[in-house]
N, C-alpha and C. Protein backbone atom coordinates (compact mmCIF):
# COMPACT_ATOMS: atom_id res chain seq x y z
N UNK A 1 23.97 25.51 79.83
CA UNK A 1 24.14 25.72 78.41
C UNK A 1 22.81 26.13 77.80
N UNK A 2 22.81 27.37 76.99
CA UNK A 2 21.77 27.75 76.23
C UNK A 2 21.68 26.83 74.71
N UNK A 3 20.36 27.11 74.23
CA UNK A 3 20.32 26.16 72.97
C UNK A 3 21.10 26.56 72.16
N UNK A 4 21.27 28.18 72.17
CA UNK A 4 22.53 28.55 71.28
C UNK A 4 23.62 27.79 71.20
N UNK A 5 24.14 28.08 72.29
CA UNK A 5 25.47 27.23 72.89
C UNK A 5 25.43 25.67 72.19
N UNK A 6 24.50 24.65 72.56
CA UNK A 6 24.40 23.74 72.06
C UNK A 6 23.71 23.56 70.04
N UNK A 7 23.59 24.18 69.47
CA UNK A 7 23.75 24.70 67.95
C UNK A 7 25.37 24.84 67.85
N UNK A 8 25.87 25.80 68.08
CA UNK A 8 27.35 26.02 68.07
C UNK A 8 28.52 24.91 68.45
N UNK A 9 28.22 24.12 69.01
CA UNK A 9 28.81 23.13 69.36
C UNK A 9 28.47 22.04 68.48
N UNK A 10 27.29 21.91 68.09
CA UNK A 10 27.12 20.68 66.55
C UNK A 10 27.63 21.23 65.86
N UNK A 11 27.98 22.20 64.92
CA UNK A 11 28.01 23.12 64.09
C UNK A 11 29.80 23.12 64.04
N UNK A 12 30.33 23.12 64.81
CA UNK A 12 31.91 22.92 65.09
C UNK A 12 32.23 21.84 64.88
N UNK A 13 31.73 20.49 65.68
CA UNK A 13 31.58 19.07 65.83
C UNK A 13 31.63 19.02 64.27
N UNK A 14 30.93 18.84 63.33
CA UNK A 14 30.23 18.83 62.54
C UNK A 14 31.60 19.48 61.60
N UNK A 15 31.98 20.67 61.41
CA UNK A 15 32.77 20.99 60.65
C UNK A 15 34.13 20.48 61.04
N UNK A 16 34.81 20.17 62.33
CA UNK A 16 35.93 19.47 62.58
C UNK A 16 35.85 18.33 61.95
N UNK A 17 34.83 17.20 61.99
CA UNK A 17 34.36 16.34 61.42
C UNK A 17 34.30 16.08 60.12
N UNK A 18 33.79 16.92 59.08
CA UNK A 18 33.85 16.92 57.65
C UNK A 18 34.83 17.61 57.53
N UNK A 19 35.90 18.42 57.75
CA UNK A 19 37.17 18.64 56.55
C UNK A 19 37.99 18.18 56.69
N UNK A 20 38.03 16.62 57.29
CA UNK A 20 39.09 15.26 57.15
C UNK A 20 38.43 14.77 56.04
N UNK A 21 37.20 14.50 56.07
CA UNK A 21 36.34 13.56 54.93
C UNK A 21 36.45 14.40 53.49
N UNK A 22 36.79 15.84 53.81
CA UNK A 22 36.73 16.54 52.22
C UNK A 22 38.38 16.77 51.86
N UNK A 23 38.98 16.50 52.91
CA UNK A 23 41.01 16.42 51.94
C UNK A 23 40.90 15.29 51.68
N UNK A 24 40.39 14.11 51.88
CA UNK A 24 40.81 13.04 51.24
C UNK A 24 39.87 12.58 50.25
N UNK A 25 38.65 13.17 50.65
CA UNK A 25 38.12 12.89 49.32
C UNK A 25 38.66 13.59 47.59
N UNK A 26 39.08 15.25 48.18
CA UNK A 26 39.70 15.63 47.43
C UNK A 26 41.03 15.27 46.95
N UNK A 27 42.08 14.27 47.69
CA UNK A 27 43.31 14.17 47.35
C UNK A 27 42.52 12.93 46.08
N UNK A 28 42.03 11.70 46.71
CA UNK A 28 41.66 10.80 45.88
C UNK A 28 40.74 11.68 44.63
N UNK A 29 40.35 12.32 44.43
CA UNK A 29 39.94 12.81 43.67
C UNK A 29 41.14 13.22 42.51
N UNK A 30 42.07 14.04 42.67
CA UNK A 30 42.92 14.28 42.31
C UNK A 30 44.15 13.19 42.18
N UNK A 31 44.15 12.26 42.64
CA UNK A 31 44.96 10.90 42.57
C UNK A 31 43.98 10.39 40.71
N UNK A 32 43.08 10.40 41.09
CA UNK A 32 42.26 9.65 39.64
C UNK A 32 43.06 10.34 38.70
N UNK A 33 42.65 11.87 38.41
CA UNK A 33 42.96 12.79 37.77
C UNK A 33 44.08 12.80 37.11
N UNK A 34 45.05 12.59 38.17
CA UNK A 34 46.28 12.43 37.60
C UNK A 34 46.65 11.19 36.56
N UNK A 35 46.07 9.53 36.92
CA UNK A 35 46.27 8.86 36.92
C UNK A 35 45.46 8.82 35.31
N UNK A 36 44.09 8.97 35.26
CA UNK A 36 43.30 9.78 34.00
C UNK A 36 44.51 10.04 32.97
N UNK A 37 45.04 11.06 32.93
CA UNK A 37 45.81 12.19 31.86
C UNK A 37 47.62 11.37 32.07
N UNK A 38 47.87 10.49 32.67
CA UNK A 38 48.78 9.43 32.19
C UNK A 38 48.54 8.28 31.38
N UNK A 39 47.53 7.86 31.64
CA UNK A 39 46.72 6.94 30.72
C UNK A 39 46.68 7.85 29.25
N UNK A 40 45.62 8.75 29.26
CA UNK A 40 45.07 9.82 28.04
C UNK A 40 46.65 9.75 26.96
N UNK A 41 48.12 10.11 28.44
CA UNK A 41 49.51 10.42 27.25
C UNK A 41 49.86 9.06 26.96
N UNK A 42 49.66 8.03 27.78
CA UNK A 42 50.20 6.54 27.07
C UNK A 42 50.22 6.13 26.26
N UNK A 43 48.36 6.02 26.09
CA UNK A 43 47.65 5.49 25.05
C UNK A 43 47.98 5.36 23.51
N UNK A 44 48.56 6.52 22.76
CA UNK A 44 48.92 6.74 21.82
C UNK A 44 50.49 5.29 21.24
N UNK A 45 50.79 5.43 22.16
CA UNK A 45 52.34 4.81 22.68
C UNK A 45 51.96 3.27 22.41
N UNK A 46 50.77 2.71 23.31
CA UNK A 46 50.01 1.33 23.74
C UNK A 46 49.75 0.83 22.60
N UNK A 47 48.38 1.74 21.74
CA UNK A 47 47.39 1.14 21.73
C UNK A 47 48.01 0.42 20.06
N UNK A 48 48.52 0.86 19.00
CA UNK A 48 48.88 -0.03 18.46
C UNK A 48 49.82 -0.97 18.31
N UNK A 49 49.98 -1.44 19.99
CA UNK A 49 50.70 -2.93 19.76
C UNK A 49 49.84 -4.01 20.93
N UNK A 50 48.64 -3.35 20.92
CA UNK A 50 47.86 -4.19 21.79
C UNK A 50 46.63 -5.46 20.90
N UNK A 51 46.72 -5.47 19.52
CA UNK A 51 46.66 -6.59 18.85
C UNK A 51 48.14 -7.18 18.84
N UNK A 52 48.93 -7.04 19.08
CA UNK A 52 49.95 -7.83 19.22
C UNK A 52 49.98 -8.64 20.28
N UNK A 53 49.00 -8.42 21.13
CA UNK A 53 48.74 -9.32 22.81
C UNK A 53 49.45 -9.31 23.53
N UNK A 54 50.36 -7.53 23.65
CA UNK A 54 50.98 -7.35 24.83
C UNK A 54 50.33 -7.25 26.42
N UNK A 55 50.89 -7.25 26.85
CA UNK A 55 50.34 -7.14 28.46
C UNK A 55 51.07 -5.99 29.28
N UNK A 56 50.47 -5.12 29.36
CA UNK A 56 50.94 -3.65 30.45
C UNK A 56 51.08 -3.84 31.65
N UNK A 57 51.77 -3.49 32.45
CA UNK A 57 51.91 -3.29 33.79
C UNK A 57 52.36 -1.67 33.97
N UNK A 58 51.55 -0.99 34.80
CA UNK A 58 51.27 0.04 35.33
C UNK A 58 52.07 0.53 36.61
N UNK A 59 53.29 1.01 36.88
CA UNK A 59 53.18 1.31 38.28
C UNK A 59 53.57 2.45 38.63
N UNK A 60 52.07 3.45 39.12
CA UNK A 60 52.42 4.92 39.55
C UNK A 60 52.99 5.06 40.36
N UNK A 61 53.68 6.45 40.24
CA UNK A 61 53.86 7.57 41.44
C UNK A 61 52.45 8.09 41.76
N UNK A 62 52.35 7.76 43.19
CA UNK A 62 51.47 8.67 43.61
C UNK A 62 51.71 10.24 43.69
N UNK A 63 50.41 11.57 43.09
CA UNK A 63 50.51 12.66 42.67
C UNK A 63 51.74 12.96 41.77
N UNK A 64 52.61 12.12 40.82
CA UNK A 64 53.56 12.19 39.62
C UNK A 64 52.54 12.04 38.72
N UNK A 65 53.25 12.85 37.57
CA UNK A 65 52.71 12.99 36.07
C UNK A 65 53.65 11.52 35.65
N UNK A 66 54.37 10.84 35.85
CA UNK A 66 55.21 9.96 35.58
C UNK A 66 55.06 8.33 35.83
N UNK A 67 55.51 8.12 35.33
CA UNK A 67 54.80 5.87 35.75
C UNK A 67 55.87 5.19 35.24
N UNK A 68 56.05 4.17 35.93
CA UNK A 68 57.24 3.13 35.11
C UNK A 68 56.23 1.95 34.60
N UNK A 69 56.19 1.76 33.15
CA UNK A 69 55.84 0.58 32.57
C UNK A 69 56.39 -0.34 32.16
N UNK A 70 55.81 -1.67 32.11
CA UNK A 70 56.39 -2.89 31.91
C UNK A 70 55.44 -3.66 30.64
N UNK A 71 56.15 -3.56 29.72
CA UNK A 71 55.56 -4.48 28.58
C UNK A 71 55.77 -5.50 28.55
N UNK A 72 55.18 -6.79 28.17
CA UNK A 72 55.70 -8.18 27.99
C UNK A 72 54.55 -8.97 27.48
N UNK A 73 55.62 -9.18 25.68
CA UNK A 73 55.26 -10.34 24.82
C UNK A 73 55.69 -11.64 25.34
N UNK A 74 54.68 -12.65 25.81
CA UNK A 74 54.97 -13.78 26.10
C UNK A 74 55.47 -14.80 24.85
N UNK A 75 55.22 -16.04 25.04
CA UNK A 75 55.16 -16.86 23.84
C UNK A 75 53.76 -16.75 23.15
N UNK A 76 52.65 -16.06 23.84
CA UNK A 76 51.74 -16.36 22.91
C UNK A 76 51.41 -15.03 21.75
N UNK A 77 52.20 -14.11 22.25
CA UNK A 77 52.14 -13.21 21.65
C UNK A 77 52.23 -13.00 20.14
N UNK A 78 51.79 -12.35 19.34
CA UNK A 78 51.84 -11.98 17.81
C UNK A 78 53.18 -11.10 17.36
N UNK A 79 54.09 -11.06 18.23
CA UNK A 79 55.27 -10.11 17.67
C UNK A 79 56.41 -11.07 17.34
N UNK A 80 57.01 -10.33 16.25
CA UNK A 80 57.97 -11.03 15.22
C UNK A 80 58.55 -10.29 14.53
N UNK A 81 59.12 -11.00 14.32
CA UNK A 81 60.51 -10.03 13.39
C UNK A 81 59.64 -9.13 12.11
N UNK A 82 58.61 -9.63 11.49
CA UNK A 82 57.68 -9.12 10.44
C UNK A 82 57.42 -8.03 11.17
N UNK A 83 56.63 -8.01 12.46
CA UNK A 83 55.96 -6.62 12.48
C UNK A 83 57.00 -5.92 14.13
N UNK A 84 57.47 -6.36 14.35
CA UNK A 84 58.75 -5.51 15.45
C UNK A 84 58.60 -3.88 15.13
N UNK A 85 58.25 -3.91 13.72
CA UNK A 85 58.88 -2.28 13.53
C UNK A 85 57.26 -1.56 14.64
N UNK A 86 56.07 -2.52 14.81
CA UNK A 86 55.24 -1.61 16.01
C UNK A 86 55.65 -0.98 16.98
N UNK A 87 56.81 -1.71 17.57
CA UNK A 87 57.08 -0.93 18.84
C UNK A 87 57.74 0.31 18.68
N UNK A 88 57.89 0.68 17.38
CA UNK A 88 58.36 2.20 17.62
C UNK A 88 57.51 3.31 17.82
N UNK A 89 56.13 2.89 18.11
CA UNK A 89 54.87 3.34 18.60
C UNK A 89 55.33 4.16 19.76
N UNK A 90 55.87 3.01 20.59
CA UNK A 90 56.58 3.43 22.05
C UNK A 90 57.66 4.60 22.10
N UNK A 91 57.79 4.89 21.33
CA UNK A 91 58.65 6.27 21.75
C UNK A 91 57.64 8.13 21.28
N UNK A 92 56.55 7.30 21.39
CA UNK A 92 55.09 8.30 21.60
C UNK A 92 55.22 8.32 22.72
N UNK A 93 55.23 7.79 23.94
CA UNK A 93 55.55 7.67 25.30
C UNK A 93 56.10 9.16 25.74
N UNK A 94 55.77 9.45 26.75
CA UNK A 94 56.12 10.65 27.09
C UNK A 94 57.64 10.46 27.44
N UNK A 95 58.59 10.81 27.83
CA UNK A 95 60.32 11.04 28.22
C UNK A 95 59.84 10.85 29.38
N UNK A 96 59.90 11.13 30.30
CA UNK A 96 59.61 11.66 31.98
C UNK A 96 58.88 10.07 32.37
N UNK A 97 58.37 8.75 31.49
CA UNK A 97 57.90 7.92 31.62
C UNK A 97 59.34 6.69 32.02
N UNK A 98 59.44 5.74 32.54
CA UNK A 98 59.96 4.75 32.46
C UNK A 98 59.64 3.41 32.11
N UNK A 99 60.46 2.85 31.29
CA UNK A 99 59.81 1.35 30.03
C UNK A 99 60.69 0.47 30.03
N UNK A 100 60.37 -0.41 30.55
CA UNK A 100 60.90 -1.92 30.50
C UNK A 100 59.96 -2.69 29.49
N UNK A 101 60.69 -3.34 28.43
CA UNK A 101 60.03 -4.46 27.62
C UNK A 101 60.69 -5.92 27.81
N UNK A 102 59.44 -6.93 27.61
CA UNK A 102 60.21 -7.93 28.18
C UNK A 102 59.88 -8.86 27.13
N UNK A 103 60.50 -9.71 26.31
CA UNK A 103 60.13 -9.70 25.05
C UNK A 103 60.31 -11.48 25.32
N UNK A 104 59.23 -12.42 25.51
CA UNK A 104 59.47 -14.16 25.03
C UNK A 104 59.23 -14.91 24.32
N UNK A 105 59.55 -14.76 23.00
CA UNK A 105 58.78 -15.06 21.94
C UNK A 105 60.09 -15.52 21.08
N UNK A 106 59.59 -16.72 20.44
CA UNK A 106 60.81 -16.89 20.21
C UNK A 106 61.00 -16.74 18.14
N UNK A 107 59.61 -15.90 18.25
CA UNK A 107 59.42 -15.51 16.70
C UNK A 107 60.58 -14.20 16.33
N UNK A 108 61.11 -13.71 18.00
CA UNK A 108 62.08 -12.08 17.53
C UNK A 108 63.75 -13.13 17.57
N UNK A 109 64.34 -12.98 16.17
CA UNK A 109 65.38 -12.85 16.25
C UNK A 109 66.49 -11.87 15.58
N UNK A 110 67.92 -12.21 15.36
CA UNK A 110 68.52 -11.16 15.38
C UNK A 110 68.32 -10.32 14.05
N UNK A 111 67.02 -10.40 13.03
CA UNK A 111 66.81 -9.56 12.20
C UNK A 111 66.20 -8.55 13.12
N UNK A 112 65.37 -8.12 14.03
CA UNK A 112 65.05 -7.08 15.10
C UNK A 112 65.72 -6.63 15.67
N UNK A 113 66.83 -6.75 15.51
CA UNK A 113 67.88 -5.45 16.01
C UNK A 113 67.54 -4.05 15.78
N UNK A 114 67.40 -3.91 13.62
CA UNK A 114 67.65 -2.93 13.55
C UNK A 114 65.99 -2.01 14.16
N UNK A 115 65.44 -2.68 14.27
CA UNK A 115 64.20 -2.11 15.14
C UNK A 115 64.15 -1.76 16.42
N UNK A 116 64.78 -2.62 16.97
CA UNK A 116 64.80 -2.65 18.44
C UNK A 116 65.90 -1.25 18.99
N UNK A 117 66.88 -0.72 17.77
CA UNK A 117 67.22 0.47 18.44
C UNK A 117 67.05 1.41 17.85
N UNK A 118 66.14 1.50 17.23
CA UNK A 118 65.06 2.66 17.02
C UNK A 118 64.54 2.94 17.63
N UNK A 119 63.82 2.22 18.70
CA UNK A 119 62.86 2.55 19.87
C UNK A 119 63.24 2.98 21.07
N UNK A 120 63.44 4.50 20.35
CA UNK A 120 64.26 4.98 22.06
C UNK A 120 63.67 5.21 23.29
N UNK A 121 62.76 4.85 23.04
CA UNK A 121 62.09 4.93 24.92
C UNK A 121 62.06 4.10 25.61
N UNK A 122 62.82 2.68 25.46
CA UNK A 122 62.74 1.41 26.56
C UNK A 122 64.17 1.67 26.90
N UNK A 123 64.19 1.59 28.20
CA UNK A 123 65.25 1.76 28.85
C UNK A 123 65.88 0.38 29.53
N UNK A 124 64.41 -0.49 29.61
CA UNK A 124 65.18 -1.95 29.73
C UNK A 124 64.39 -2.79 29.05
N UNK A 125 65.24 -3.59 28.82
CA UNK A 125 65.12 -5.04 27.68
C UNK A 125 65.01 -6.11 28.08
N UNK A 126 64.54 -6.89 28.33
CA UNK A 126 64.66 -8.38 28.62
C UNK A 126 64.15 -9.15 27.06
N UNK A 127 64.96 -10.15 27.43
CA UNK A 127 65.12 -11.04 25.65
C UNK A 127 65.33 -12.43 26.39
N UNK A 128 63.66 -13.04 26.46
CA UNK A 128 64.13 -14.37 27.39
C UNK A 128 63.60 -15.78 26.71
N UNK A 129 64.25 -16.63 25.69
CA UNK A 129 63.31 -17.99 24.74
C UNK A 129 63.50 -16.95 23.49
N UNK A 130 63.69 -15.93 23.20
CA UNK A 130 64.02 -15.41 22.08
C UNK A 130 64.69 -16.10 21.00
N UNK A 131 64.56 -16.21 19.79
CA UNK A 131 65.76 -16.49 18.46
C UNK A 131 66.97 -15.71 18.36
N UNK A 132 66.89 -14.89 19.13
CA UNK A 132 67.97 -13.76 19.02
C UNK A 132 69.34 -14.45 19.20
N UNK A 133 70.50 -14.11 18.62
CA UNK A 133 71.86 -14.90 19.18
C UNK A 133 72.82 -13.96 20.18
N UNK A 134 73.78 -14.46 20.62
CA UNK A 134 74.70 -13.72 21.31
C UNK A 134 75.25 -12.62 20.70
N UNK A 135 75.43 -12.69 19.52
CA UNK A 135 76.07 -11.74 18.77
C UNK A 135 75.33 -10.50 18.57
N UNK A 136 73.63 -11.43 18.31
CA UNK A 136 72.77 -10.04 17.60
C UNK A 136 72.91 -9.22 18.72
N UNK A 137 72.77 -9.74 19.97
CA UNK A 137 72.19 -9.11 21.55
C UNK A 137 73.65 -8.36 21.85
N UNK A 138 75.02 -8.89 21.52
CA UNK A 138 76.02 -7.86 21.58
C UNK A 138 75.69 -6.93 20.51
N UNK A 139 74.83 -6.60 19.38
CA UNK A 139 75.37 -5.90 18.34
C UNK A 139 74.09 -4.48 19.01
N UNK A 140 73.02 -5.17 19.65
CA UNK A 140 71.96 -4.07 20.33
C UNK A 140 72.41 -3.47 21.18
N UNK A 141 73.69 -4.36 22.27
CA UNK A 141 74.17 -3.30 23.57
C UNK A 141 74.79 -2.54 22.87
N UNK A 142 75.87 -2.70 21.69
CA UNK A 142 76.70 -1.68 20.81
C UNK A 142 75.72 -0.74 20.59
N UNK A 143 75.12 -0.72 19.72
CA UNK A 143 74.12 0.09 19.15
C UNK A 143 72.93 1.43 20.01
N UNK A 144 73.03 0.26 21.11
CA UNK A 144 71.84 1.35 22.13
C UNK A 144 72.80 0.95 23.92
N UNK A 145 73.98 1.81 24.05
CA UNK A 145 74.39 1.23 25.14
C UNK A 145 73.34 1.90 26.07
N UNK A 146 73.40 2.99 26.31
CA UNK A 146 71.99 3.34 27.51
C UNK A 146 71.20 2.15 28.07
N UNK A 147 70.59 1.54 26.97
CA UNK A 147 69.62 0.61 26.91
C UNK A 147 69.95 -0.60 27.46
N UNK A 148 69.52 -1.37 29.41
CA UNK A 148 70.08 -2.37 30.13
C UNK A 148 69.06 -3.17 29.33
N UNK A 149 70.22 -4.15 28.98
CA UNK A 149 69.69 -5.53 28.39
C UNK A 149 69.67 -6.68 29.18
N UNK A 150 68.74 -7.57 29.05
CA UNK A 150 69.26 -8.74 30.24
C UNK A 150 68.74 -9.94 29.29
N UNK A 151 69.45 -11.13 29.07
CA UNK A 151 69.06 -11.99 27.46
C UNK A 151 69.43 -13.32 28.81
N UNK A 152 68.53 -14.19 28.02
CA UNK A 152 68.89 -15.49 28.55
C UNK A 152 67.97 -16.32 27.30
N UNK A 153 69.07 -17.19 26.94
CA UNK A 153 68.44 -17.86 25.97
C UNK A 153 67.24 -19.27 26.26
């Protein structure tokens, strides 16, 4: 083997070698990116009911413009029948998004109806220690049937 020969052979080594390390650096690169400019469209949707002391849950598609989120007012939360009308924030939410709210507070009752189907972008409901009654929670499946409800008092 000439020194040539051995140049040409690092030089191969070397490039077989780095363009595994540059697709994945580039996919993760582009994983952020994506993940970036879902956040950027959320935000609008989020951010004024996050003095309300909701809690987000996030869960991407990897390389999707799309995410299913999970909201949930616990008991310690600040939402109530007074300010309910925030969550119509949430239908800033992009369409192509999926929204579960999970609502335990037992400050929402059945005066938040007429709020609760205004907000057309939650596709599921949970209503769990709520004030809400049987009736109000039949009068929301009437009102927004699309909308899976799941209530336990």
């Amino acid at each position: 083997m000439t020194p040539n020969t051995n140049v040409r052979i690092v030089a191969i080594t070397t490039t077989v070698l780095l363009i595994p390390v540059i697709a994945v650096s580039g996919f993760l690169i582009a994983v952020r990116l994506v993940d970036t400019q879902r956040w950027r469209e959320a935000r609008p949707a989020f951010d004024p009911l996050l003095p309300l002391g909701v809690s987000i849950l996030r869960q991407p598609i990897p390389l999707n413009r799309h995410i299913a989120y999970v909201l949930t007012f616990d008991s310690n939360s600040e939402l109530s029948d007074a300010n309910v009308k925030e969550l119509l924030a949430l239908n800033q939410l992009p369409e192509k998004n999926s929204l579960g709210v999970i609502i335990e507070t037992p400050h929402i009752s059945d005066e938040a109806v007429p709020a609760l189907v205004k907000v057309q972008a939650i596709d599921d409901l949970g209503l769990v220690g709520t004030s809400m009654t049987p009736a109000g929670v039949e009068r929301l499946r009437k009102l927004r049937p699309s909308m899976s409800i799941y209530y336990e008092k």
